[in-house]
PDB file of N, CA and C in Angstrom:
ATOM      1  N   UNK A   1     114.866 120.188 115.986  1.00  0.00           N
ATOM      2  CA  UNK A   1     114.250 118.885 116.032  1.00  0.00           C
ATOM      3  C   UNK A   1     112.992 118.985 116.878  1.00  0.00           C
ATOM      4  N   UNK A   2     112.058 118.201 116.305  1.00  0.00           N
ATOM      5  CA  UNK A   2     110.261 118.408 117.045  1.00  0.00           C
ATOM      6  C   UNK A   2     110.275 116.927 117.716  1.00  0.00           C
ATOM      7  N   UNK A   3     109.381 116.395 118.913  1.00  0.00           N
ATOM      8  CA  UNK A   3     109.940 115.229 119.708  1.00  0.00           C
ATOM      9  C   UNK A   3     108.135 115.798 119.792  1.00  0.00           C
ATOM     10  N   UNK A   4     107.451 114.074 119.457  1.00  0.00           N
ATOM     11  CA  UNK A   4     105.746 114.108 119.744  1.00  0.00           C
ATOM     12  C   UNK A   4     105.655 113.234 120.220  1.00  0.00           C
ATOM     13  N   UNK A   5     104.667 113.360 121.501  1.00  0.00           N
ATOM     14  CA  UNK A   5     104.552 111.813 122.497  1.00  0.00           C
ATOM     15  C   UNK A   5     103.267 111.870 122.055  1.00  0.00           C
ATOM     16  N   UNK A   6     102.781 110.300 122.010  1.00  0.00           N
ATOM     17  CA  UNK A   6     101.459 109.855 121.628  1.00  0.00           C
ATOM     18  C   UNK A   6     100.904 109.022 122.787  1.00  0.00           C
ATOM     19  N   UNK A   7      99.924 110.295 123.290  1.00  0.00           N
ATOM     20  CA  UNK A   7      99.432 110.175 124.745  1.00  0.00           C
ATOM     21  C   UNK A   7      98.474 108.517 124.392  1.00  0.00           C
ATOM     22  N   UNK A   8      98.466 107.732 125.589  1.00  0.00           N
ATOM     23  CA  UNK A   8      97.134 106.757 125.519  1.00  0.00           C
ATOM     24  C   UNK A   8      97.513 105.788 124.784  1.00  0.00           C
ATOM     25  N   UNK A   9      99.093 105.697 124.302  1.00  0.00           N
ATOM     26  CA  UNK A   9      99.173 105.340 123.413  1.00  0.00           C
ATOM     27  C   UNK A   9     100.260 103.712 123.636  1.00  0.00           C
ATOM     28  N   UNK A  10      99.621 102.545 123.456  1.00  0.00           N
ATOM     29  CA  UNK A  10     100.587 101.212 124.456  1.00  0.00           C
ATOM     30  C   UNK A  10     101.472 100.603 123.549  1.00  0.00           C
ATOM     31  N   UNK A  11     102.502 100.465 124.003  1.00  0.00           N
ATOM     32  CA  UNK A  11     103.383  99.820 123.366  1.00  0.00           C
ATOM     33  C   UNK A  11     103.806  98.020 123.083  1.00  0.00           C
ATOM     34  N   UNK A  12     102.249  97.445 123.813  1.00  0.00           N
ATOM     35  CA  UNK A  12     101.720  96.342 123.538  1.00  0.00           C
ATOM     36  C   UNK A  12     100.701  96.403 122.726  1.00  0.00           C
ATOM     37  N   UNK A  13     101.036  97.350 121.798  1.00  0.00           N
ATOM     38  CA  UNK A  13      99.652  97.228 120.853  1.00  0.00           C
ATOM     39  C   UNK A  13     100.485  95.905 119.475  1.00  0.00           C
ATOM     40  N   UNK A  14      98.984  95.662 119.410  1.00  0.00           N
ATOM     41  CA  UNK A  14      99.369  94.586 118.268  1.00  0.00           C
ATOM     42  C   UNK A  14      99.283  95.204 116.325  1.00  0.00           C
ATOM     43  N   UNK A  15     100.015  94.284 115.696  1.00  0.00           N
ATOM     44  CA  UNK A  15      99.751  94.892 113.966  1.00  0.00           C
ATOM     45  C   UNK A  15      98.781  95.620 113.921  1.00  0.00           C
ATOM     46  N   UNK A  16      97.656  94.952 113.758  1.00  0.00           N
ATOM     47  CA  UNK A  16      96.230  95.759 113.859  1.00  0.00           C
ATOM     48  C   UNK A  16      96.015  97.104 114.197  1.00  0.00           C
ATOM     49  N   UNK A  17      96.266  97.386 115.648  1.00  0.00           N
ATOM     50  CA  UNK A  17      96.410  98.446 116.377  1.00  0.00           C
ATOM     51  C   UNK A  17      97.286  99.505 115.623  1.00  0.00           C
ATOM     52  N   UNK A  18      98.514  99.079 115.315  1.00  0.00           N
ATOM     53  CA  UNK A  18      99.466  99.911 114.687  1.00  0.00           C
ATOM     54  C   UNK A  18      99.599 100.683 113.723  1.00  0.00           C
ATOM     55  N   UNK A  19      98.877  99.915 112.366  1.00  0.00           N
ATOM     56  CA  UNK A  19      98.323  99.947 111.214  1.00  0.00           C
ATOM     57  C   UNK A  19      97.239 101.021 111.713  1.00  0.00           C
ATOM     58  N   UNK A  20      96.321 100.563 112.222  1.00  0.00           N
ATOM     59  CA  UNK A  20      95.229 101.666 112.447  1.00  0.00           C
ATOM     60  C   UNK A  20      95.714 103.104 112.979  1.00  0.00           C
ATOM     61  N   UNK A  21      96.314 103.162 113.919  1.00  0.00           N
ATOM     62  CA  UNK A  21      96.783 104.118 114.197  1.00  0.00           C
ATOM     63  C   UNK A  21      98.054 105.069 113.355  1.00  0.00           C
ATOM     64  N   UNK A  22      98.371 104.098 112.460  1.00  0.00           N
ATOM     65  CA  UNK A  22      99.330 105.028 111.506  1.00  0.00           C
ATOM     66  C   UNK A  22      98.524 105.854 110.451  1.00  0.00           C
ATOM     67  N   UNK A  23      97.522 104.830 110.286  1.00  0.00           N
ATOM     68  CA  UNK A  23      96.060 105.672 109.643  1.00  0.00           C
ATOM     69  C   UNK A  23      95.461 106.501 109.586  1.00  0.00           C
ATOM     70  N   UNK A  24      95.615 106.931 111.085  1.00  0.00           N
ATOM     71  CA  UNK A  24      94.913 107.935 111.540  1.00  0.00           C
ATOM     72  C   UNK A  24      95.407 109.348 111.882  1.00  0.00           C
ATOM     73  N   UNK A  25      96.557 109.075 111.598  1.00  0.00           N
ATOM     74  CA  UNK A  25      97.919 110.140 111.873  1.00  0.00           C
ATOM     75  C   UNK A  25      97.846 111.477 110.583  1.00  0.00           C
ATOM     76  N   UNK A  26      97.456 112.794 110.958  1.00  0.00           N
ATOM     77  CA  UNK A  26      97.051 113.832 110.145  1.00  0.00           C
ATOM     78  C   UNK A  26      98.426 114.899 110.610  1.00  0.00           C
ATOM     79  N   UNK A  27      98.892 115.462 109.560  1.00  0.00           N
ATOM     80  CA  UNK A  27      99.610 114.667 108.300  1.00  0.00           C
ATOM     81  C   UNK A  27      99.999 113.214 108.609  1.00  0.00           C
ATOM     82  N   UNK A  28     100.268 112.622 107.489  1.00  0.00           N
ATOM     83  CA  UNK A  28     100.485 110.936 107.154  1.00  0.00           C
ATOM     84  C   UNK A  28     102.115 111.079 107.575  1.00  0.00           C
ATOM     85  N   UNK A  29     102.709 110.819 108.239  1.00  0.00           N
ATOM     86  CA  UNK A  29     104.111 110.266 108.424  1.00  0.00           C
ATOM     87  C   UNK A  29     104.867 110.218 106.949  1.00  0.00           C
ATOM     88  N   UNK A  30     106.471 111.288 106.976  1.00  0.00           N
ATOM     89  CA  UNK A  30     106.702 110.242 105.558  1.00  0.00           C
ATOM     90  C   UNK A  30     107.902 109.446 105.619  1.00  0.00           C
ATOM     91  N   UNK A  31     107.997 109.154 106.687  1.00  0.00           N
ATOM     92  CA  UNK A  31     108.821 108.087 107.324  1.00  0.00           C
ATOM     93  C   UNK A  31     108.443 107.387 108.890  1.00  0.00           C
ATOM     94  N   UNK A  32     108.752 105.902 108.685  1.00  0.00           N
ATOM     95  CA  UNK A  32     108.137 105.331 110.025  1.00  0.00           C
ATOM     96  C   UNK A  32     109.312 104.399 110.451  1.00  0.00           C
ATOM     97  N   UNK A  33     109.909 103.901 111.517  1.00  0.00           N
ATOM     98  CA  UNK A  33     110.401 103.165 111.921  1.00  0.00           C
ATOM     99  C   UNK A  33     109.688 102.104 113.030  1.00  0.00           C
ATOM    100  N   UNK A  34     110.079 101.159 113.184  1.00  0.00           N
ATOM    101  CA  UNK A  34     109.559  99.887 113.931  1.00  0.00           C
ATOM    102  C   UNK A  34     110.854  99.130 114.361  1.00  0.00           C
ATOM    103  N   UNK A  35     110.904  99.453 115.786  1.00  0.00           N
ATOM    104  CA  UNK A  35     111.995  98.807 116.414  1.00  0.00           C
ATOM    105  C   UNK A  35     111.674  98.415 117.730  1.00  0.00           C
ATOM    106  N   UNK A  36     110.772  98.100 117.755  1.00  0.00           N
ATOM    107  CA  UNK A  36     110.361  97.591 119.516  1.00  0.00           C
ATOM    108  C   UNK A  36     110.009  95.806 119.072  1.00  0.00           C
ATOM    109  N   UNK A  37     110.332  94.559 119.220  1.00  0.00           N
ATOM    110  CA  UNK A  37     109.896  93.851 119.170  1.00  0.00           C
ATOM    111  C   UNK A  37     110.333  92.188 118.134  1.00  0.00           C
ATOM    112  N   UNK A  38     110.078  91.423 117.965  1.00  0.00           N
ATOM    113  CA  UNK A  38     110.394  90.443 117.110  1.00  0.00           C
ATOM    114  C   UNK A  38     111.415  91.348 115.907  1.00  0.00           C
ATOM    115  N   UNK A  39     112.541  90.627 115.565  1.00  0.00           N
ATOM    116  CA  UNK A  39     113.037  91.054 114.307  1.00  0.00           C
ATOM    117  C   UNK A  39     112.114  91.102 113.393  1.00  0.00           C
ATOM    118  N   UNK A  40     111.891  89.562 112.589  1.00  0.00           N
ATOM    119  CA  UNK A  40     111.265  89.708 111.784  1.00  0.00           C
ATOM    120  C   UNK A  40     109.630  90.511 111.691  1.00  0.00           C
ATOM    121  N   UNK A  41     109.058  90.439 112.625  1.00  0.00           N
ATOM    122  CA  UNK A  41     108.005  91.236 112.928  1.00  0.00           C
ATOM    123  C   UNK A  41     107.650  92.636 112.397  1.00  0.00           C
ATOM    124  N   UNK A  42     109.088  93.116 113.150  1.00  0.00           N
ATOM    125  CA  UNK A  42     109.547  94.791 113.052  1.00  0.00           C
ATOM    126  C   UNK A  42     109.378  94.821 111.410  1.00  0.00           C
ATOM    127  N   UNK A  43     110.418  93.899 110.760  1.00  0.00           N
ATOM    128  CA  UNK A  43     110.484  94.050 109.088  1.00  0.00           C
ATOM    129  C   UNK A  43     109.224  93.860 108.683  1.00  0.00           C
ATOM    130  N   UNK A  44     108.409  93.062 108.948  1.00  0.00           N
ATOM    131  CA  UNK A  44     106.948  92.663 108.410  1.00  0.00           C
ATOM    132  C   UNK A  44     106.440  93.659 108.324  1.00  0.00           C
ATOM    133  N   UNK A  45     106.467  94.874 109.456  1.00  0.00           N
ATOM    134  CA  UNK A  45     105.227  95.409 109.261  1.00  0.00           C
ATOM    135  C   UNK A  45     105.486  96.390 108.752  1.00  0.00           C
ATOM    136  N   UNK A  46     107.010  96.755 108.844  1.00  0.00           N
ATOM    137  CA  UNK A  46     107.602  98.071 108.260  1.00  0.00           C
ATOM    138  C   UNK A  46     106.924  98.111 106.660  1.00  0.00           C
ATOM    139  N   UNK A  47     107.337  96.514 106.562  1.00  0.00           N
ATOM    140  CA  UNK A  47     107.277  96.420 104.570  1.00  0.00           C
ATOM    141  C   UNK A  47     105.693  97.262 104.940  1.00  0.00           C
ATOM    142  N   UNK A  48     104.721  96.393 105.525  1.00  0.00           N
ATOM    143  CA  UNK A  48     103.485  96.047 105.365  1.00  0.00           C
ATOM    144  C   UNK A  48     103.034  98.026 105.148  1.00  0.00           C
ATOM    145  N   UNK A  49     103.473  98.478 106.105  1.00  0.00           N
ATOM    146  CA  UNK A  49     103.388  99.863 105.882  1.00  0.00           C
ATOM    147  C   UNK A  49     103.719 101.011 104.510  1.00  0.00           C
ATOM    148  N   UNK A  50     104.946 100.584 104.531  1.00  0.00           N
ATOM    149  CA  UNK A  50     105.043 101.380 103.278  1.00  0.00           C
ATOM    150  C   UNK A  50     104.628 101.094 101.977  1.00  0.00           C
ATOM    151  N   UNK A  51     103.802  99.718 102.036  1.00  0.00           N
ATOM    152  CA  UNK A  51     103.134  99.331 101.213  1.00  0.00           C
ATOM    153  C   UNK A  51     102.052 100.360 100.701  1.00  0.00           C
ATOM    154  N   UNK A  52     101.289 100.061 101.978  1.00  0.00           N
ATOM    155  CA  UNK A  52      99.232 100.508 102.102  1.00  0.00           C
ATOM    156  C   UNK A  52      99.584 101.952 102.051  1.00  0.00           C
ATOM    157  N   UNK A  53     100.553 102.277 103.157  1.00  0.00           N
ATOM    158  CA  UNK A  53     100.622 103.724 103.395  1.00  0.00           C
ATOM    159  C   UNK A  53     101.863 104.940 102.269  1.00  0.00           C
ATOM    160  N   UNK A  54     102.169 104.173 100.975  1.00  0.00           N
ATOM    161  CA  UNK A  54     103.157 104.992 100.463  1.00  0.00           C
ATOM    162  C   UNK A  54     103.966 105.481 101.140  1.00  0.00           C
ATOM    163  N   UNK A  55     104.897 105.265 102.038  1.00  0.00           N
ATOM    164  CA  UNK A  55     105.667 106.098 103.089  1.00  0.00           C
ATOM    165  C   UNK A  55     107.210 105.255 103.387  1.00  0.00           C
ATOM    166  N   UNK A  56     108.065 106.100 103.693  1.00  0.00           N
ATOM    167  CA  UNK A  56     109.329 105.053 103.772  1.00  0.00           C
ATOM    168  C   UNK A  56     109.239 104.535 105.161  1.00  0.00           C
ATOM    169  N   UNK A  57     109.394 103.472 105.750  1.00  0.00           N
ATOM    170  CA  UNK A  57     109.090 102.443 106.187  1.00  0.00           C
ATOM    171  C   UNK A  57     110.413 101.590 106.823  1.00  0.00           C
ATOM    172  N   UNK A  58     111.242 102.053 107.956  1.00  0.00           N
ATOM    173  CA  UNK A  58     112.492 100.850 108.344  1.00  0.00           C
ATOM    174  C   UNK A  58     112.317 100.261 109.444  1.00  0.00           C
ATOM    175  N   UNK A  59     113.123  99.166 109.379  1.00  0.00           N
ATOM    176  CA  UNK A  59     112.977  98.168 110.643  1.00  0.00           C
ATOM    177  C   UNK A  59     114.781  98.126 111.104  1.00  0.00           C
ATOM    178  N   UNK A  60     115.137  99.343 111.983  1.00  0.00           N
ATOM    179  CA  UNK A  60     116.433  99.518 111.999  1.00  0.00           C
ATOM    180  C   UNK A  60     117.509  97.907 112.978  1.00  0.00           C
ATOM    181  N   UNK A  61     118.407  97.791 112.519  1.00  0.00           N
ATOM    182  CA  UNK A  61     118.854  96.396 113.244  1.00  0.00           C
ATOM    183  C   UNK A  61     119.477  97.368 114.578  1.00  0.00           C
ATOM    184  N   UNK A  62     119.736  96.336 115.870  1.00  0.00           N
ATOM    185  CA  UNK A  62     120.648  97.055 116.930  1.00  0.00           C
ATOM    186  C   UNK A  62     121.798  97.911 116.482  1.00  0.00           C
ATOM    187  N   UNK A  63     121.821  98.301 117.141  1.00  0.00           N
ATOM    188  CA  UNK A  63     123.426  99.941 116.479  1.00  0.00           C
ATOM    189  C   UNK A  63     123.531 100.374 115.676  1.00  0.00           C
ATOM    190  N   UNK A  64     122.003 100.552 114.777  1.00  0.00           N
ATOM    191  CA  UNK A  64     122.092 101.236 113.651  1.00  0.00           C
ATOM    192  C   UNK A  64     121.661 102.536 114.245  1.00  0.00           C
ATOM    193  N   UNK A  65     122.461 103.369 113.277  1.00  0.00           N
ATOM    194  CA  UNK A  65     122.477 104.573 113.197  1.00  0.00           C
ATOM    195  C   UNK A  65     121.591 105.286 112.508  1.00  0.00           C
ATOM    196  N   UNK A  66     120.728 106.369 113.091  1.00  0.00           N
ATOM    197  CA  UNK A  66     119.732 107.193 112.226  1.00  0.00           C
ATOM    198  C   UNK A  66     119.741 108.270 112.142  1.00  0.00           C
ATOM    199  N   UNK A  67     120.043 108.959 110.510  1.00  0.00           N
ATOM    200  CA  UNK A  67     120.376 110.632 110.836  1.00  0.00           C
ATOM    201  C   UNK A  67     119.127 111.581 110.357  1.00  0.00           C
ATOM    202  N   UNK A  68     118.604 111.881 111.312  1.00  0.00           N
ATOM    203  CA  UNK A  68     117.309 112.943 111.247  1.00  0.00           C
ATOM    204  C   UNK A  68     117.731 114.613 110.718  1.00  0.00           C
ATOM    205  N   UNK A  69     116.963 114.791 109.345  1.00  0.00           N
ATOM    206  CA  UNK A  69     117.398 116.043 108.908  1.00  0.00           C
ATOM    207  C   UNK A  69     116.233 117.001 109.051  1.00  0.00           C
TER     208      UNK A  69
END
């Protein structure tokens, strides 16, 4: 398992911010999760992502389980 910290990087960033920065991410992510924040939010932007960005995209609920292969 590989573990990448994204220096500079705030966790009060807003949609905008997020979006942009998933943008900018070389290789493109082909999976993203969003779990810091408003429920519905988290889901908003997840969709909003795997929209623009072709990429799978979750907004995991509390005690969900995630199995990284």
């Amino acid at each position: 398992m590989q573990i990448r910290t994204a220096e500079g990087f705030s966790g009060h960033s807003d949609r905008r911010e997020l979006m942009n920065f998933t943008q900018s991410l070389r290789p493109m992510p082909k999976k993203v999760f969003t779990m810091h924040g408003e429920e519905q939010k988290c889901e908003d932007l997840a969709r909003s992502m795997a929209m623009k960005f072709h990429l799978e995209a979750r907004a995991p609920m509390d005690l969900d389980s995630i199995r990284f292969k």
